[in-house]
Structures are given as structure tokens and as C-alpha cells.
C-alpha atoms as a PDB file:
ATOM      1  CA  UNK A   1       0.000   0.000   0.000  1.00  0.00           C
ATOM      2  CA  UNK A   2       3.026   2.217   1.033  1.00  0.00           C
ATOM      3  CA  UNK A   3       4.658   1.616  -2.432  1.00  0.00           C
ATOM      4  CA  UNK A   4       1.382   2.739  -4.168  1.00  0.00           C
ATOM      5  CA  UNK A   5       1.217   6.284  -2.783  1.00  0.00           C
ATOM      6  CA  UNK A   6       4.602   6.889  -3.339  1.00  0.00           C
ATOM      7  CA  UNK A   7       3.953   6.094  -7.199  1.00  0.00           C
ATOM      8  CA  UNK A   8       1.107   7.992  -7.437  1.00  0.00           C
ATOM      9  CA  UNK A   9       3.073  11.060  -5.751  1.00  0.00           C
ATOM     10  CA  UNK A  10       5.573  10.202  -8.546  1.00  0.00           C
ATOM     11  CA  UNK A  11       2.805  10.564 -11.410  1.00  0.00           C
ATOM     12  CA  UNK A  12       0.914  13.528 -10.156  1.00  0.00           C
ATOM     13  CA  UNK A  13       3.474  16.180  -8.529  1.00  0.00           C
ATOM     14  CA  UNK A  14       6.951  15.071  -9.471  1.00  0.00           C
ATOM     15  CA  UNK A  15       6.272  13.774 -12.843  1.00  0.00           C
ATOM     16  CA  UNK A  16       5.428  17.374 -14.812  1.00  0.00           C
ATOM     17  CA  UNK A  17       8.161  19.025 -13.641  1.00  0.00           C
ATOM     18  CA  UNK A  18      10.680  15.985 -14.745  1.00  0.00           C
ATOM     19  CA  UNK A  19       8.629  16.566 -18.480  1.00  0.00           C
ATOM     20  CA  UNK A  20       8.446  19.861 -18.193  1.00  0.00           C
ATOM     21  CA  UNK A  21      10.286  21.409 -21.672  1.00  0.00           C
ATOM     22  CA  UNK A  22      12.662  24.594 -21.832  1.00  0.00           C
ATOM     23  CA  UNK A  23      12.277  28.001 -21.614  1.00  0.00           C
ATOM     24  CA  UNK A  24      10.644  29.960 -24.462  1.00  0.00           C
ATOM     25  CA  UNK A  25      11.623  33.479 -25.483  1.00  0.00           C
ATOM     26  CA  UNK A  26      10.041  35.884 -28.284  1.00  0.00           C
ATOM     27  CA  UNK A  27      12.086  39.187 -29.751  1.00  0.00           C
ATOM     28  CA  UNK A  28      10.127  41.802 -31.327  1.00  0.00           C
ATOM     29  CA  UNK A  29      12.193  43.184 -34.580  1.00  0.00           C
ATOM     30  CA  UNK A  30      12.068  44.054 -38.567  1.00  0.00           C
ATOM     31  CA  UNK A  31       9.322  46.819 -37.499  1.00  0.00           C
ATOM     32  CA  UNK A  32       8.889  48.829 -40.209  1.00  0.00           C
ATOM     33  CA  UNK A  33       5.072  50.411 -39.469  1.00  0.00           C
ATOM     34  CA  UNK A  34       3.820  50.590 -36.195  1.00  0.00           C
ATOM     35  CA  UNK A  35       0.166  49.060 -35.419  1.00  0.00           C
ATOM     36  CA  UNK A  36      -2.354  51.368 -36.450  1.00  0.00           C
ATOM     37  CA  UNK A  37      -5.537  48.916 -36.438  1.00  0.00           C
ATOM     38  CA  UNK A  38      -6.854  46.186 -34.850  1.00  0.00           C
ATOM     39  CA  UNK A  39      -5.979  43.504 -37.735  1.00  0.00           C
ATOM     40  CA  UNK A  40      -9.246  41.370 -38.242  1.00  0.00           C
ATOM     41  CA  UNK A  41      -8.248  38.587 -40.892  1.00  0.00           C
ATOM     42  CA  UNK A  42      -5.026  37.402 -42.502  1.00  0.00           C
ATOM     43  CA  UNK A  43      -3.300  34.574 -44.748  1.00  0.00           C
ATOM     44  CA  UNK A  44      -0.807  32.124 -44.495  1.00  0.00           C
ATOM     45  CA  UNK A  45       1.519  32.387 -47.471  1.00  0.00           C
ATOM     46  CA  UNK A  46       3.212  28.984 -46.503  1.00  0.00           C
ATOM     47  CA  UNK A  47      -0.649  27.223 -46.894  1.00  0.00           C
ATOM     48  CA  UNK A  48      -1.687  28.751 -50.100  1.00  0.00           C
ATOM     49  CA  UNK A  49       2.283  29.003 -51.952  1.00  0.00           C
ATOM     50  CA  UNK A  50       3.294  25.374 -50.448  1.00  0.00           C
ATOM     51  CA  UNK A  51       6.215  26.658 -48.782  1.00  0.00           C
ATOM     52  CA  UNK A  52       7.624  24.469 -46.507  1.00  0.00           C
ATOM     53  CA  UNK A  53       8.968  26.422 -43.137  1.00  0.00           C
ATOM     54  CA  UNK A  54      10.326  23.207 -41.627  1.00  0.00           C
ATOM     55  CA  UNK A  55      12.545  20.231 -42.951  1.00  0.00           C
ATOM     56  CA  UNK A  56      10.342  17.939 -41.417  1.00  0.00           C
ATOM     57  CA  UNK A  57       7.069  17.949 -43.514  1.00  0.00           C
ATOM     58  CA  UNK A  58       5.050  16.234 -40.619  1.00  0.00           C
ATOM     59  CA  UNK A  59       6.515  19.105 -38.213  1.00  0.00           C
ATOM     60  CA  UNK A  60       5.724  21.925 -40.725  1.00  0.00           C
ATOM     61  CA  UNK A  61       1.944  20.749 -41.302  1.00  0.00           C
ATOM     62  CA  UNK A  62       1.535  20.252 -37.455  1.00  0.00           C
ATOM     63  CA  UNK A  63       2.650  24.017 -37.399  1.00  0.00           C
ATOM     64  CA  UNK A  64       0.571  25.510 -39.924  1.00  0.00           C
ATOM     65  CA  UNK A  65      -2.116  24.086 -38.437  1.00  0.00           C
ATOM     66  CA  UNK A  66      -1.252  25.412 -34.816  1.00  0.00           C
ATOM     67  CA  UNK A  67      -0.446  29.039 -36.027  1.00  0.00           C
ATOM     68  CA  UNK A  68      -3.975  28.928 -37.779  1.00  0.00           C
ATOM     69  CA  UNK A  69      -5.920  27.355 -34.519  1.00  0.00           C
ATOM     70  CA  UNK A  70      -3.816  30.037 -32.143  1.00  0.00           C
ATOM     71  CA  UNK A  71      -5.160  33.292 -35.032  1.00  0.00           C
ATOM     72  CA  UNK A  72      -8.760  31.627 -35.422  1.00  0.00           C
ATOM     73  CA  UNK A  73      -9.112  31.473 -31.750  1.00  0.00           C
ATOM     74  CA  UNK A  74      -8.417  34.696 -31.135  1.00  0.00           C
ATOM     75  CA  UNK A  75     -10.875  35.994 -33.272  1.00  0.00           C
ATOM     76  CA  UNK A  76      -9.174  36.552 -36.403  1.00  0.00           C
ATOM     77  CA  UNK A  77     -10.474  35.442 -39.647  1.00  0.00           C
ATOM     78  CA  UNK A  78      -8.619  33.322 -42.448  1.00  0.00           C
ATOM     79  CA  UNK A  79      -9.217  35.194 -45.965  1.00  0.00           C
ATOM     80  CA  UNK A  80      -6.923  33.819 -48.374  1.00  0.00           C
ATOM     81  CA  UNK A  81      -8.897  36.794 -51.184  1.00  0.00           C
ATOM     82  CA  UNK A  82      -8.239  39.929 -49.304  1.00  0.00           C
ATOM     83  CA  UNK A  83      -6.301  39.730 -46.308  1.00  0.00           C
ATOM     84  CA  UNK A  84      -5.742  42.087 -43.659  1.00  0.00           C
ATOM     85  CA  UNK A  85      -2.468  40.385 -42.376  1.00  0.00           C
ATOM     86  CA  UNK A  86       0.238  38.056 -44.878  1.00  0.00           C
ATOM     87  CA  UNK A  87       1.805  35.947 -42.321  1.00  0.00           C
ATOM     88  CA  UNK A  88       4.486  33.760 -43.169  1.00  0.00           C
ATOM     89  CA  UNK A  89       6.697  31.237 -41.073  1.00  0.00           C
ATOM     90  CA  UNK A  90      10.272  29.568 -41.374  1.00  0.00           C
ATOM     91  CA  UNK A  91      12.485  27.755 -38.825  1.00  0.00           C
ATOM     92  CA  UNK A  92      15.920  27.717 -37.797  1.00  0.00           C
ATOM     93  CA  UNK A  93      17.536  25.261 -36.213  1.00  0.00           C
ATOM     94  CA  UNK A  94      21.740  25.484 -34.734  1.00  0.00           C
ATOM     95  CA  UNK A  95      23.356  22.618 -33.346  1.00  0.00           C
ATOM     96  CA  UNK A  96      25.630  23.417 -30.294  1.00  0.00           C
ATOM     97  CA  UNK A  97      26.885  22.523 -27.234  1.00  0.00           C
ATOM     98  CA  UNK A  98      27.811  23.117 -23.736  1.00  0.00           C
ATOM     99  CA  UNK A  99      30.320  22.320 -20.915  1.00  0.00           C
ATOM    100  CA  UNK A 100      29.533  21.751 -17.399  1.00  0.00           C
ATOM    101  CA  UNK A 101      32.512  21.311 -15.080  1.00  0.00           C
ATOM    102  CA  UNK A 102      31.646  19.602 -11.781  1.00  0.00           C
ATOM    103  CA  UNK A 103      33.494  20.047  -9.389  1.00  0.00           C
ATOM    104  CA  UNK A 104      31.666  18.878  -6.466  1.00  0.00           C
ATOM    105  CA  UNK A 105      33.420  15.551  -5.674  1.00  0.00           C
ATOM    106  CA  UNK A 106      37.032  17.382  -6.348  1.00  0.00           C
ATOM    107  CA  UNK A 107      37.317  17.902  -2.514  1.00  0.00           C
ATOM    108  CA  UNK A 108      35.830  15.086  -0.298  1.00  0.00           C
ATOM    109  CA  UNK A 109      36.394  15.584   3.536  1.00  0.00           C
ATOM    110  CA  UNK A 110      35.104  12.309   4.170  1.00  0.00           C
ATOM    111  CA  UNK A 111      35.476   8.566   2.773  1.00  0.00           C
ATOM    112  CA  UNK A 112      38.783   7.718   1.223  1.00  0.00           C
ATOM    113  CA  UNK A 113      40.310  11.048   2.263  1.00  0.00           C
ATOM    114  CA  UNK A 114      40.157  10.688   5.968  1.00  0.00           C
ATOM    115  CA  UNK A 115      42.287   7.642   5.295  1.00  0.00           C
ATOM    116  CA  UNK A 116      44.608   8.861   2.599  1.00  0.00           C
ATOM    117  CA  UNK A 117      44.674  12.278   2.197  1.00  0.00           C
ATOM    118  CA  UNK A 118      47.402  12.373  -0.586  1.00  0.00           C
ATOM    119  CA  UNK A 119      44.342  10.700  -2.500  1.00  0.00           C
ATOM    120  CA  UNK A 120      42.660  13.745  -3.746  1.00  0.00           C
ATOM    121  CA  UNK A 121      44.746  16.558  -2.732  1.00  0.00           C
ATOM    122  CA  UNK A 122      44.608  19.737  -5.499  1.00  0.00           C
ATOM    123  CA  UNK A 123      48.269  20.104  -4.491  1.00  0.00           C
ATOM    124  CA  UNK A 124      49.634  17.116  -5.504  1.00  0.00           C
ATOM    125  CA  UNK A 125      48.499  17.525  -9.033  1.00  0.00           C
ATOM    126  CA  UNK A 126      45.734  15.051  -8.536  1.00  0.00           C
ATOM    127  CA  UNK A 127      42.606  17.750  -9.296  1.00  0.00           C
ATOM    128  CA  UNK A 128      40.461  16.523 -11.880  1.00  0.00           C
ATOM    129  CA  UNK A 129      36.999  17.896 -12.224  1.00  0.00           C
ATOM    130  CA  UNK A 130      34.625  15.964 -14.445  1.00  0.00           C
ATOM    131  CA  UNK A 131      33.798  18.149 -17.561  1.00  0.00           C
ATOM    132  CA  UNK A 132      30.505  16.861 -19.182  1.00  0.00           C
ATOM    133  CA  UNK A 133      29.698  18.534 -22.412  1.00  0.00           C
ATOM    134  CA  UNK A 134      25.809  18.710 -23.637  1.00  0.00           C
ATOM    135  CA  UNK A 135      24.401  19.100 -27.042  1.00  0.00           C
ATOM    136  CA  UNK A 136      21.313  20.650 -27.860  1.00  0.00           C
ATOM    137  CA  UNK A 137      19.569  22.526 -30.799  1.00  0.00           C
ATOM    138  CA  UNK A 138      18.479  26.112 -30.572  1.00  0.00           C
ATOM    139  CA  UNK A 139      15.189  25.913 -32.312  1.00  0.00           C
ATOM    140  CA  UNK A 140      13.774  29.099 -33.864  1.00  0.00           C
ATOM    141  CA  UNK A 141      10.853  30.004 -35.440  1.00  0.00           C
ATOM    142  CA  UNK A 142      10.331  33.169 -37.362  1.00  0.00           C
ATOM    143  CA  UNK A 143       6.341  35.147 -38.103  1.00  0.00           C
ATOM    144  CA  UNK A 144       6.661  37.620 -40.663  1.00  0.00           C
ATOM    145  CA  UNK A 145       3.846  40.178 -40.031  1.00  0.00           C
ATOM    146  CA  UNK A 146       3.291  42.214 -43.397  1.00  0.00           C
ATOM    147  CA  UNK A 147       0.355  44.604 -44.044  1.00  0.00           C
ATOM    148  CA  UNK A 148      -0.472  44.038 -47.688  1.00  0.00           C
ATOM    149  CA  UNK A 149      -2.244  47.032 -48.450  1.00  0.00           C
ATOM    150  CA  UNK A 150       1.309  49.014 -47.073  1.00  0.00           C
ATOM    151  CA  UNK A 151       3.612  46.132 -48.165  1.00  0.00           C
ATOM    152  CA  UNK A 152       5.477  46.513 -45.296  1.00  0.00           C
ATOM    153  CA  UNK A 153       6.674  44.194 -41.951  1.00  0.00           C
ATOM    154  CA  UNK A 154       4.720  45.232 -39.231  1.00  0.00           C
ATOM    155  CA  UNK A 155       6.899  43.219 -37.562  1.00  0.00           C
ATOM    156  CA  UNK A 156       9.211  39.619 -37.826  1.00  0.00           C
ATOM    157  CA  UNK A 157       8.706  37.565 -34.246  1.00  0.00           C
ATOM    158  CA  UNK A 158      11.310  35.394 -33.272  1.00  0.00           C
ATOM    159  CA  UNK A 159      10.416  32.446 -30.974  1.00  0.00           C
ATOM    160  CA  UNK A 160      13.012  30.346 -29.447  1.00  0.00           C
ATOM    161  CA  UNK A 161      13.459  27.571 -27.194  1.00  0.00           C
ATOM    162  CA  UNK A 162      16.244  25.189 -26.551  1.00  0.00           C
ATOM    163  CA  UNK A 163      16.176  21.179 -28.025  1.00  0.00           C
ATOM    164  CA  UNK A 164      17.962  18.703 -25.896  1.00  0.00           C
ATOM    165  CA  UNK A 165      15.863  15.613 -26.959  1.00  0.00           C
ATOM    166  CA  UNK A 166      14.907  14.919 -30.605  1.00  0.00           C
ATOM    167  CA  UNK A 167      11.578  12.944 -29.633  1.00  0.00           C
ATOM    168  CA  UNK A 168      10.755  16.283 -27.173  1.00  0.00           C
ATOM    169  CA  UNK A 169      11.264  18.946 -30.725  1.00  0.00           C
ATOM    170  CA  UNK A 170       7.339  18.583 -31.826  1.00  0.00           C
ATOM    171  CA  UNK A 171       6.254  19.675 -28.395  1.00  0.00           C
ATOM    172  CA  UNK A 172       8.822  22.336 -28.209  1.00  0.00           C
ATOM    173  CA  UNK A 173       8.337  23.715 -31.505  1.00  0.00           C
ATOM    174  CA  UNK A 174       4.230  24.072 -30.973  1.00  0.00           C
ATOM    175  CA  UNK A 175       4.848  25.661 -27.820  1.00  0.00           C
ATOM    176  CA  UNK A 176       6.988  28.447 -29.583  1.00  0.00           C
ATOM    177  CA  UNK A 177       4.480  28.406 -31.696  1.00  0.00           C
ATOM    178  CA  UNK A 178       2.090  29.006 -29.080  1.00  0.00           C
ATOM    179  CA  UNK A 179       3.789  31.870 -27.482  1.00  0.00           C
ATOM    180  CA  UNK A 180       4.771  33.691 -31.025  1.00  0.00           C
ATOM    181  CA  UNK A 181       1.162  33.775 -31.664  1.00  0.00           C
ATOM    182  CA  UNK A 182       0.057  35.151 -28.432  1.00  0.00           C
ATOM    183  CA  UNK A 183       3.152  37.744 -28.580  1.00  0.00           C
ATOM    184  CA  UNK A 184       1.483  38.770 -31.802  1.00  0.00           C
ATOM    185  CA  UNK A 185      -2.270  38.840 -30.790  1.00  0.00           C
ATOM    186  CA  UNK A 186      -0.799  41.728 -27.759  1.00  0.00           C
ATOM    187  CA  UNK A 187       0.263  43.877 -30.412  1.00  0.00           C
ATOM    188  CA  UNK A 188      -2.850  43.328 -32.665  1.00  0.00           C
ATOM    189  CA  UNK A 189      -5.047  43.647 -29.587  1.00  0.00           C
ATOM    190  CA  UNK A 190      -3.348  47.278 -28.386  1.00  0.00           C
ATOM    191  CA  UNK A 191      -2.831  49.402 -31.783  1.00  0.00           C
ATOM    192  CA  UNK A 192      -1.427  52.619 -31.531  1.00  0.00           C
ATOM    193  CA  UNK A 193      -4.100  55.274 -31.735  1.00  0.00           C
END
């Protein structure tokens, strides 16, 4: 009975916060016009051109469809005749790394050192922190906001997240998603008067 409540405390508290994915951050830039309206209906270019934003073609449909729910939801309309709003999306994705030097065990006062403290003294040459190196992707995904009737970018959003798991990047990328959209719908939802 013990062992049951302890995996159910595993499932329900401990459990979202081991699944939980990275950070997500939006930048604002490529503003060329300032919002003057409250936009009420736009167009994917990527949908009606069939440009593909993401390698992936199972990814790039799954985010087409996303940016479309997030716009419809909100109110917007989608008029692929006469738009208010072109919108068009692309990803990038960069490959790096990252270091992580532990040093914790370098300097045991206990165990083996309180019987041979030559064993790992820094003095004697014998320091050697484990170095650990991490890769990960830096996922991006990019909204162009253009006003057709000015042709110009109200503004290009940047979403980006970080990609340590490959089966984890479709989650990931539709939460960017997510949060480009909503960064967009403040803007639309507050125009300067």
C-alpha cells in the first residue's frame, strides 16, 4: 500500500516538472510600421504558396495548423482573397553545445580522504573535475507580419526555445508556436491610436 502512494506522488506532482520542456523566449524586430488597427483577418503564405517552413514535412503541417488554430481562436479570420495580415513562417535550427565542469566531488572531507589524504589533494596535481559537455539545438521560429495594403513588416517575431531531446522537438516547436502567436495577438489587440 506504502509503495502505491509513493507512485502515485511520482505521477501527479513530481512527474510534470521531470517533463516539463525549456524556456521559451520571443524578440520583437524588422518593425517597419507601427500598429495602427486592430488587424481582423489574414493569410498564411506557406498554406496557399506550399512553402515548406520546416525540414520535417510532418513538423511543418503540425505548425501551420497550430499558427492557424492560435489566429482563429483569437478571433481573427482566415481570408486567403483579401487579407488584412500576410503571415508567413520559417524555422531555424543550430546545433551546439555546452560544458559543465563539476566540481563537487574534487574535494571530499570524508570517505577515502580521511584515510589517505594524498588521495585527492589539489596540491599534488591530482585535481580533476569531471567536464561533461551537452548538445542541444536552438530551435527558432520566425512570423513575418506584413500589411499588404502598405507592403510593409509590421513586424518579424522570433520564438526560441532550446532542443535537448529529438523525440521532445514537436512539443517544443508548438509551444513556440504558441507563445509567437500570443506575442502577436498583444500587439494586434493594443494598436497605436
Amino acid at each position: 500500500m506504502h509503495r502505491l502512494n509513493i507512485s502515485r506522488f511520482f505521477i501527479f506532482f513530481l512527474f510534470p516538472f521531470c517533463t516539463a520542456c525549456s524556456t521559451v523566449e520571443v524578440f520583437v524586430e524588422n518593425k517597419e510600421i507601427p500598429f495602427q488597427k486592430t488587424y481582423t483577418s489574414f493569410v498564411l503564405v506557406n498554406k496557399e504558396l506550399g512553402i515548406q517552413g520546416f525540414a520535417d514535412s510532418d513538423l511543418d503541417k503540425q505548425v501551420q495548423l497550430e499558427l492557424e488554430a492560435q489566429l482563429v481562436a483569437a478571433g481573427l479570420v482566415y481570408d486567403p482573397k483579401q487579407p488584412d495580415l500576410v503571415i508567413r513562417y520559417h524555422s531555424n535550427e543550430d546545433l551546439r553545445q555546452r560544458e559543465s565542469v563539476n566540481t563537487m566531488n574534487s574535494y571530499p572531507f570524508w570517505g577515502m580522504r580521511m584515510y589517505n589524504p594524498w588521495l585527492f589533494n589539489p596540491m599534488m596535481g591530482n585535481y580533476r573535475p569531471q567536464v561533461t559537455t551537452t548538445k542541444y539545438a536552438l530551435l527558432q521560429v520566425i512570423l513575418d507580419v506584413i500589411d499588404p495594403e502598405q507592403d510593409k513588416y509590421l513586424m518579424t517575431l522570433t520564438g526560441v526555445a532550446e532542443v535537448s531531446q529529438p523525440k521532445s522537438k514537436p512539443k517544443i516547436t508548438l509551444k513556440v508556436v504558441e507563445k509567437t502567436a500570443n506575442t502577436f495577438l498583444q500587439y494586434n489587440s493594443t494598436p497605436i491610436k
